[in-house]
Protein backbone atom coordinates (compact mmCIF):
# COMPACT_ATOMS: atom_id res chain seq x y z
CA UNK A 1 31.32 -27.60 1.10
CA UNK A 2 31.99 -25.48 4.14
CA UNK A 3 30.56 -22.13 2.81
CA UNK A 4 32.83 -19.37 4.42
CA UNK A 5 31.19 -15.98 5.22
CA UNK A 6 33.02 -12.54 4.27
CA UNK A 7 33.32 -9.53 7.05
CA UNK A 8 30.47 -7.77 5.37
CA UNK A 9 28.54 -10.42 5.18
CA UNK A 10 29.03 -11.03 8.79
CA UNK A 11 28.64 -7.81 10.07
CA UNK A 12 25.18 -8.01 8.78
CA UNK A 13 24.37 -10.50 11.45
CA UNK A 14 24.58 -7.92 13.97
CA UNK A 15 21.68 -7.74 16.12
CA UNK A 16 19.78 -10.75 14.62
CA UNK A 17 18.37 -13.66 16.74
CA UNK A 18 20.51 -15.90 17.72
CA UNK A 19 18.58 -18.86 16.81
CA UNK A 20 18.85 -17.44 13.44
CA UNK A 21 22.73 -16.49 13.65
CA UNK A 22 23.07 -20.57 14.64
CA UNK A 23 21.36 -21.37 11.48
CA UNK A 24 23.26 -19.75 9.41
CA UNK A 25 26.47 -20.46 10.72
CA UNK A 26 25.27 -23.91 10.77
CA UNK A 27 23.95 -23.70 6.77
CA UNK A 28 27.38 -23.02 5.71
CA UNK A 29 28.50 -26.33 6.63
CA UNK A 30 26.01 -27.89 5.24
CA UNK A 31 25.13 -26.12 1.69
CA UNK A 32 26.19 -27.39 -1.20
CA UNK A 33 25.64 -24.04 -3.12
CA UNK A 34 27.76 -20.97 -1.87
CA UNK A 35 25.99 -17.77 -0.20
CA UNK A 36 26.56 -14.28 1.30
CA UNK A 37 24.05 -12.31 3.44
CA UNK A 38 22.62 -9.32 2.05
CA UNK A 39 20.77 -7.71 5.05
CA UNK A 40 19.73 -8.61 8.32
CA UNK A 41 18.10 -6.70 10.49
CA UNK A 42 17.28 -3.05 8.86
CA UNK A 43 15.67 0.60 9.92
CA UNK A 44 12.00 1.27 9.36
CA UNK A 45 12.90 3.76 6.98
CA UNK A 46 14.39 1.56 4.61
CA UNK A 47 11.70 -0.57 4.86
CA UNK A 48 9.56 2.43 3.70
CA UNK A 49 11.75 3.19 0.83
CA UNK A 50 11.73 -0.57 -0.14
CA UNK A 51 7.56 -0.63 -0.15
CA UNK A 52 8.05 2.51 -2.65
CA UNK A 53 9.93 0.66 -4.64
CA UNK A 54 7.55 -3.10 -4.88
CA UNK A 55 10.53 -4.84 -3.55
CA UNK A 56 8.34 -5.64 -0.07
CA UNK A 57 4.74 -5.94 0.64
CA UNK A 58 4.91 -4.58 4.63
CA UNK A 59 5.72 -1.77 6.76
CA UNK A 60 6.06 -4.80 9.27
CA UNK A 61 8.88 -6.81 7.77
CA UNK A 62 10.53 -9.40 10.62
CA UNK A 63 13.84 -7.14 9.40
CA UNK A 64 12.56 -4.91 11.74
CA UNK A 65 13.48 -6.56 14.86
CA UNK A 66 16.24 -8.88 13.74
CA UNK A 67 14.18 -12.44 13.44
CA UNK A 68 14.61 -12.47 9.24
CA UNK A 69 18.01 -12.09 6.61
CA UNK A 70 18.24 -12.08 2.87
CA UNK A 71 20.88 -14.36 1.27
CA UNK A 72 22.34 -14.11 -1.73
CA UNK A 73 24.20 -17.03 -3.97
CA UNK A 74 27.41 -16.77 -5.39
CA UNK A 75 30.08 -18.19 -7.47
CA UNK A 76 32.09 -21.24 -5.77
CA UNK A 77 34.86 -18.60 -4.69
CA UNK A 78 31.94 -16.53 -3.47
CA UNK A 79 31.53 -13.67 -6.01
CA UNK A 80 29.38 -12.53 -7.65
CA UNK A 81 25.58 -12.44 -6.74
CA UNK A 82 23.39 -15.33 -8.90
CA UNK A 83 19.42 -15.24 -8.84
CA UNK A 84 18.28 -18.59 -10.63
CA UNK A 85 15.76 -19.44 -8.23
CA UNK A 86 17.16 -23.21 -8.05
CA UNK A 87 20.15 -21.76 -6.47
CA UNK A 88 17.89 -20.92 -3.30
CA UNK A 89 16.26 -24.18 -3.69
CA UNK A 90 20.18 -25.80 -2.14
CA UNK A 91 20.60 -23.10 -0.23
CA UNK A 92 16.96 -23.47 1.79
CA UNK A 93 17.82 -26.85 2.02
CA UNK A 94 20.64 -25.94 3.75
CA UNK A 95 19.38 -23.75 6.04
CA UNK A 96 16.06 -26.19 6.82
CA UNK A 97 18.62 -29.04 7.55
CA UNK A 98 20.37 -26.66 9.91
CA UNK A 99 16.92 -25.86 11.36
CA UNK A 100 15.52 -28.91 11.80
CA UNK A 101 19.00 -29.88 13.95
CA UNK A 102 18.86 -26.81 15.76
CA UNK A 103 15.15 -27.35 17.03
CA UNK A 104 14.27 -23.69 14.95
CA UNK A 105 10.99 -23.26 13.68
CA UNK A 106 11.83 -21.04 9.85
CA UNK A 107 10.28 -20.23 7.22
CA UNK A 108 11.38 -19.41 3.76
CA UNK A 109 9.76 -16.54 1.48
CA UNK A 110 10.58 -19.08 -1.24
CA UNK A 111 7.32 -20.61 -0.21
CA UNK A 112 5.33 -17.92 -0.32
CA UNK A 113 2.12 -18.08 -2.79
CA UNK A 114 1.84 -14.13 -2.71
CA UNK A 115 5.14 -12.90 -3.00
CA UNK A 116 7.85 -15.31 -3.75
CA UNK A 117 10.82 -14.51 -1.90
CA UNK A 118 13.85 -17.12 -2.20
CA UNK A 119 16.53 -14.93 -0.51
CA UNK A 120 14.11 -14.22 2.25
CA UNK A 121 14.75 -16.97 5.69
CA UNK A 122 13.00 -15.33 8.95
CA UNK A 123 12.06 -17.05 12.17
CA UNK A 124 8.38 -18.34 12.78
CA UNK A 125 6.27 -15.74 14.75
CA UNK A 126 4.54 -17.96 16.55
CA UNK A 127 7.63 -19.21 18.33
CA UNK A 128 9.51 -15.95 18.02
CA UNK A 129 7.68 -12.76 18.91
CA UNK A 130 8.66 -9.58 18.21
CA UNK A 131 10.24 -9.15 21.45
CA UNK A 132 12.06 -12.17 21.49
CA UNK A 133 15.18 -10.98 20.43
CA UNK A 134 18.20 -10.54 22.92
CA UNK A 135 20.21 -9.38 20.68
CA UNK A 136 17.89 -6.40 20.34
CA UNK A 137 15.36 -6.68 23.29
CA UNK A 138 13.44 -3.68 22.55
CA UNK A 139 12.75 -3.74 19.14
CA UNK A 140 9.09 -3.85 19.29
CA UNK A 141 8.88 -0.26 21.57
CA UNK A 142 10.98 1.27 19.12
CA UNK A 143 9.14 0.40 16.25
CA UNK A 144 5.91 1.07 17.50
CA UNK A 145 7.58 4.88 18.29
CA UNK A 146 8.52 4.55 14.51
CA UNK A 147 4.92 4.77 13.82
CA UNK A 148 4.49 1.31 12.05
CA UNK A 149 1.11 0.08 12.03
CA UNK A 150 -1.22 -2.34 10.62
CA UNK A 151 -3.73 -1.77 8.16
CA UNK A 152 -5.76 -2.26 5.00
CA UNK A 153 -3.05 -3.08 2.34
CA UNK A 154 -0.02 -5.04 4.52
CA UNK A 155 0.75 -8.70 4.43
CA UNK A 156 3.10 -11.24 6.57
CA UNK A 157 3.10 -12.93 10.08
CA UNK A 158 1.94 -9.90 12.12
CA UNK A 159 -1.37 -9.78 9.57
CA UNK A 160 -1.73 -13.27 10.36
CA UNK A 161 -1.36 -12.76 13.98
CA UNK A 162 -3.78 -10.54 14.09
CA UNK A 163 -6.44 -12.46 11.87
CA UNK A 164 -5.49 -15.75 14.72
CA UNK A 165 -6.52 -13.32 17.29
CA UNK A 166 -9.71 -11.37 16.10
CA UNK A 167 -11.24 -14.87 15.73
CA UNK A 168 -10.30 -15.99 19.23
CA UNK A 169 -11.82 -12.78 20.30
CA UNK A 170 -15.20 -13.63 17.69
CA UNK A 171 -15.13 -10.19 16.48
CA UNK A 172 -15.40 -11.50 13.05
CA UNK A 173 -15.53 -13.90 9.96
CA UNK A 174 -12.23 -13.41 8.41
CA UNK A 175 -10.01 -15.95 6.44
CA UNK A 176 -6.15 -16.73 7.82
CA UNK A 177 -4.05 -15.76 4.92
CA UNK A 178 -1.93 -12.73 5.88
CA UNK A 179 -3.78 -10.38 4.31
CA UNK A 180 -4.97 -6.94 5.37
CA UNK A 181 -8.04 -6.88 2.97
CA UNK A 182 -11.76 -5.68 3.43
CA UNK A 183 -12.75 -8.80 6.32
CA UNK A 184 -9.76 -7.92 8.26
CA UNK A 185 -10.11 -4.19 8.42
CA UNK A 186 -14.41 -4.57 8.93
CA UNK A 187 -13.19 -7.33 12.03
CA UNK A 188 -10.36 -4.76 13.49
CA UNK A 189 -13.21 -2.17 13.56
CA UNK A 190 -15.66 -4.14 15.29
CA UNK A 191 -13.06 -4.99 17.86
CA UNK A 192 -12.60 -1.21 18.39
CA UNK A 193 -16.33 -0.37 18.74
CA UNK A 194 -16.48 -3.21 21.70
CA UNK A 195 -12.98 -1.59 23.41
CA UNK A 196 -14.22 2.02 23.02
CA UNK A 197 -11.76 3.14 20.57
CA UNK A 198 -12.36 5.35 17.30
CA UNK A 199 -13.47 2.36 14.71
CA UNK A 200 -10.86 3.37 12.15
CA UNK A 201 -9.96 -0.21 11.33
CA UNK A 202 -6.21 0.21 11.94
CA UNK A 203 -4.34 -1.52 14.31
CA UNK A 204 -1.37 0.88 16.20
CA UNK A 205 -0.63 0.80 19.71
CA UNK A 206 -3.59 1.28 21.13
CA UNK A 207 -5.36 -1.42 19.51
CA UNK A 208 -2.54 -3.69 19.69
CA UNK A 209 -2.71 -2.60 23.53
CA UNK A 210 -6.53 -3.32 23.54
CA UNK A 211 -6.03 -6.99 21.53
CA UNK A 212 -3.44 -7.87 24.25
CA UNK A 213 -5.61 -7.22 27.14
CA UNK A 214 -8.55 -8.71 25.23
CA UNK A 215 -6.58 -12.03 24.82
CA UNK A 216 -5.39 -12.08 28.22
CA UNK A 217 -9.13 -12.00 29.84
């Protein structure tokens, strides 16, 4: 089935990766279960509104700087919007199949233990830091101006970056789940006692400025 994409759905591709773009375009050759995009990359602000709302667990979404979309599945003539979770089953198929020929490293919020996600696709932070995109080279200066910041309560990749790198930098026991929880926040304010910096176990610019220099040494 050679899944065609509508004009809204491809102007939401604007300013993604395009590693990602490739793996969609790629998908909709592939799937055998019809999709549309719902949102690529998106404002802080509406990632704000969407933590009010329990339909996201982070300020520090990969939305944010165009590495992550939502999908949705449709009817074969591509209306509609259809949420049985087996639906996204064909469709991540899809899209890993595209991956996997691409040489992409993704990951699906379908596997998620936490917070089970099977619209969500975004690209693997490891390979694909925040400022990695092209298509939007300076996303991570802008949302640091935005204010966005890590701390007790957030979840994802950048929690799990920062976990990997407090225990290269032995400033604490701490489990790598992606979790900003009691070990996490006690380890971020050791690592700001050692730098100098007010131990207020939250990680903004400064800290993030501090853990890059740290790891760097």
């Amino acid at each position: 089935m050679n899944n065609i994409l509508s004009k809204r759905s491809v102007s939401k591709l604007e300013d993604i990766h395009p590693d990602l773009l490739q793996v969609v375009l790629r998908a909709c050759e592939l799937t055998s279960q019809p999709f549309q995009i719902s949102e690529g990359r998106r404002t802080l602000e509406r990632q704000k509104n969407l933590l009010k709302r329990g339909a996201t667990r982070t300020l520090n979404s990969r939305h944010l700087t165009g590495h992550a979309i939502d999908l949705y599945a449709t009817e074969e003539d591509g209306s509609g919007a259809l949420w049985q979770f087996s639906l996204y089953c064909d469709i991540a198929d899809a899209m890993f199949a595209a991956a996997d020929e691409l040489n992409v490293d993704l990951e699906w919020g379908g596997n998620w233990s936490s917070f089970r996600d099977g619209p969500h696709f975004q690209l693997c932070w490891q390979k694909y830091p925040a400022g990695s995109n092209p298509e939007f080279p300076n996303a991570q200066t802008q949302v640091d101006k935005q204010g966005v910041v890590l701390a007790a309560g957030c979840s994802g990749d950048l929690v799990t970056v920062l976990q990997q790198s407090l225990k290269k930098l032995n400033a604490g026991f701490l489990s790598i789940d992606g979790d900003f929880g009691p070990q996490t926040r006690l380890a971020v304010k050791r690592f700001q006692r050692q730098q100098g910096l007010a131990p207020d176990g939250i990680v903004g610019p400064q800290t993030r400025k501090a853990l890059q220099r740290a790891l760097q040494q």
